[in-house]
Protein backbone atom coordinates (compact mmCIF):
# COMPACT_ATOMS: atom_id res chain seq x y z
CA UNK A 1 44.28 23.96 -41.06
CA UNK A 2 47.97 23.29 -39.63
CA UNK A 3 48.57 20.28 -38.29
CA UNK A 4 49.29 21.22 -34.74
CA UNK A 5 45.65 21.76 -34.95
CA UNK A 6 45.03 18.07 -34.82
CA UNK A 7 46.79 17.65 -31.54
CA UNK A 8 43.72 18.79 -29.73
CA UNK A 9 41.24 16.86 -31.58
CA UNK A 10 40.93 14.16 -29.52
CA UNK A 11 39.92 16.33 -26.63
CA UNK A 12 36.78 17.40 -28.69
CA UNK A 13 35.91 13.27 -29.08
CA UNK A 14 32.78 12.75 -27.88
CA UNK A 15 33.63 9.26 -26.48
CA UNK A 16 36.41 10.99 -24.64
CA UNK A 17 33.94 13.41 -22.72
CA UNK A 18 33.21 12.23 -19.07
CA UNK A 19 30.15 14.34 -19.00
CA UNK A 20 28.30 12.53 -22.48
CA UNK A 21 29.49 8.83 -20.18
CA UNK A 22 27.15 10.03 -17.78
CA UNK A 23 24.69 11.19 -19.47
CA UNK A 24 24.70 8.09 -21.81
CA UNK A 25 24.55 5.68 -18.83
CA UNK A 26 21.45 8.01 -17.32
CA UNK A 27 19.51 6.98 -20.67
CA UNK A 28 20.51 3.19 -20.47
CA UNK A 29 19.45 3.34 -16.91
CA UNK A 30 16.22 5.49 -18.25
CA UNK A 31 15.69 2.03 -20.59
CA UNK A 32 16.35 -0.31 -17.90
CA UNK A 33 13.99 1.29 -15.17
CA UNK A 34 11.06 1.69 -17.13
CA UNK A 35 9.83 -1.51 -17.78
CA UNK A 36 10.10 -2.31 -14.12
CA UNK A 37 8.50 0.94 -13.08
CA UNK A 38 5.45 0.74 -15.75
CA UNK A 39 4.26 -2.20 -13.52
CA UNK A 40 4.22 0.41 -10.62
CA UNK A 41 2.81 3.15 -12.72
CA UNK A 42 5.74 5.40 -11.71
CA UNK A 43 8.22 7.43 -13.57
CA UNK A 44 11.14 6.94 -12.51
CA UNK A 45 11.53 10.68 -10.41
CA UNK A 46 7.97 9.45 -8.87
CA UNK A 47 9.76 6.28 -7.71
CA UNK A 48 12.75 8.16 -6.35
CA UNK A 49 10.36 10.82 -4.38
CA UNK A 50 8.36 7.32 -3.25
CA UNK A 51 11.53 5.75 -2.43
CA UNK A 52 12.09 9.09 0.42
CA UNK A 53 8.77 8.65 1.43
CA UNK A 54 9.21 4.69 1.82
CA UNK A 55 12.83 5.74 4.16
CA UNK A 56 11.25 8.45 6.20
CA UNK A 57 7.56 9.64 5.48
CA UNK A 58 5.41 12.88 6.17
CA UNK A 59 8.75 15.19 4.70
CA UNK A 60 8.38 18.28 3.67
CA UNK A 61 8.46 19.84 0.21
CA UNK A 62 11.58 21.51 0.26
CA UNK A 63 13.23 18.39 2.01
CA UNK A 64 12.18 16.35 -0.76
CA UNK A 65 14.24 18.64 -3.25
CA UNK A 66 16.89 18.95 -1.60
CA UNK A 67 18.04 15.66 -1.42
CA UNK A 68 17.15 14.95 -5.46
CA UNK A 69 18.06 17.93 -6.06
CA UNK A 70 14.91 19.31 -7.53
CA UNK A 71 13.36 22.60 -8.00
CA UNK A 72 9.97 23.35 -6.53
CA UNK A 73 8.59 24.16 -10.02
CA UNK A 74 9.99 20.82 -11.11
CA UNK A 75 8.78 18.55 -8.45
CA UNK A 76 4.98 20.22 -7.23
CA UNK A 77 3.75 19.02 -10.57
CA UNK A 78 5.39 15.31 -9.85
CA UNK A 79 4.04 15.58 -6.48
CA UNK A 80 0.23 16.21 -7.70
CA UNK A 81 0.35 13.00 -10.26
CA UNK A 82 1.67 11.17 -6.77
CA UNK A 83 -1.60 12.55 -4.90
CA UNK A 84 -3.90 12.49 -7.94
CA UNK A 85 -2.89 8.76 -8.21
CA UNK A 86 -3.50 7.78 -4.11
CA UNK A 87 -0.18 7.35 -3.52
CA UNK A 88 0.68 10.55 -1.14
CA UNK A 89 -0.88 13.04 0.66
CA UNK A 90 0.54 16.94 0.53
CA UNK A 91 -1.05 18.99 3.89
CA UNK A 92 0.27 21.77 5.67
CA UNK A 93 2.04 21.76 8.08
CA UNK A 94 0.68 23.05 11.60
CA UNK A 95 3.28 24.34 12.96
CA UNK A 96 4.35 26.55 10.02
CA UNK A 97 1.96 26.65 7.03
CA UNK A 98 3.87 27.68 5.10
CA UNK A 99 5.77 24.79 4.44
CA UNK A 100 3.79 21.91 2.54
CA UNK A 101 4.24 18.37 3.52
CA UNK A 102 4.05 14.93 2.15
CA UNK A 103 2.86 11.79 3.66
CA UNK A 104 2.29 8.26 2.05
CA UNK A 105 -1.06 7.16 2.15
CA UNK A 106 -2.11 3.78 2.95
CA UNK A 107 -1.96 2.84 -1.28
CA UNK A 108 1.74 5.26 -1.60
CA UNK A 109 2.98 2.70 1.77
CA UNK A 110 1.63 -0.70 -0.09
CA UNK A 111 3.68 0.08 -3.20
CA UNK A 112 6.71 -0.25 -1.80
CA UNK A 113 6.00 -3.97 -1.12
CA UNK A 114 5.81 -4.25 -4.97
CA UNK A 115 8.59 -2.20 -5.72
CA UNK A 116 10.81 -4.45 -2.97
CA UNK A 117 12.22 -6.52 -6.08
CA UNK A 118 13.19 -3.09 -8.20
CA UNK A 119 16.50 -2.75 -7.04
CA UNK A 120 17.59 -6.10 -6.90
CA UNK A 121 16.60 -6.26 -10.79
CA UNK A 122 18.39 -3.10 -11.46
CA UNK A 123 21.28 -4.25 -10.24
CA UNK A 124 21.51 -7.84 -11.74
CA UNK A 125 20.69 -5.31 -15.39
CA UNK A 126 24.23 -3.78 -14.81
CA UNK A 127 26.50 -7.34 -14.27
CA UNK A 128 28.69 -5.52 -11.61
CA UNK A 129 29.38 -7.24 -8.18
CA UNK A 130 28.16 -5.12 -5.23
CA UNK A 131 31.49 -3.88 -4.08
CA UNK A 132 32.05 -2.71 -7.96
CA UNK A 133 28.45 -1.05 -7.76
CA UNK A 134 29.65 1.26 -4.33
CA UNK A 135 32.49 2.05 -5.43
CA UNK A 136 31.00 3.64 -8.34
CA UNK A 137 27.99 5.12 -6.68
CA UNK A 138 30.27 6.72 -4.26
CA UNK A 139 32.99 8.17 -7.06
CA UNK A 140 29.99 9.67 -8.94
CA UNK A 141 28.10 11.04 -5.75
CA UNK A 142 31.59 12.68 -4.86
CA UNK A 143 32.00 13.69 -8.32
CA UNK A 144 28.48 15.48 -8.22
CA UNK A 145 29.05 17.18 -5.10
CA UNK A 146 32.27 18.75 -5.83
CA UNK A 147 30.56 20.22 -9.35
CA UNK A 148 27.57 21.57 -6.98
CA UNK A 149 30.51 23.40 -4.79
């Protein structure tokens, strides 16, 4: 091996990757979130499909994925633990039956009062001051759609 070959070896570091960052931080979020979500009995894509239903209910299916970015064959599955465990309802819809939607049922709309303090714990986990917090949300989100272009 020459040693010009050494000039790019840094760019095949993982700790220089931006991508294995991410992904590392999803799995240290994955640790902080469960504990906090076990007392819910959500995973945490259950909470994020509760936390749509707790912003706007009765959505439909296809709604739902689209904004957490979700297949159908991905989230019908989560979607029939949320039912099976009281917490939503899935009916279609009279206008177009076709399209399936999802309503919180009186259990799915008293979770969110225990899952009020979730975020608040979440973000005193990550020891970043709120402005540090958006500004990161908002330079990944903008990161994530320009990959999705």
């Amino acid at each position: 091996m020459a040693d010009t070959d050494n000039i790019d070896d840094d760019k095949l570091a993982l700790d220089s990757f931006l991508c294995f960052a991410v992904y590392s931080a999803n799995h240290a979020f994955t640790r902080i979130y469960k504990p906090l979500l076990e007392s819910l009995d959500l995973t945490y894509p259950q909470y994020l499909v509760m936390v749509l239903l707790w912003e706007k209910d009765d959505q439909t299916v296809g709604g739902l994925g689209e904004r957490l970015f979700l297949e159908s064959s991905t989230l019908t599955p989560l979607l029939k633990r949320l039912e099976a465990a009281g917490y939503i309802a899935r009916v279609r819809d009279k206008a177009d039956e076709r399209q399936v939607r999802v309503q919180l049922t009186d259990m799915g709309k008293a979770l969110r009062r225990k899952a009020i303090s979730v975020p608040r714990d979440l973000t005193e986990a990550t020891k970043l001051g709120s402005e540090d917090l958006e500004r990161l949300r908002a330079e990944i989100s903008a990161l994530r759609d320009t990959l999705l272009k």
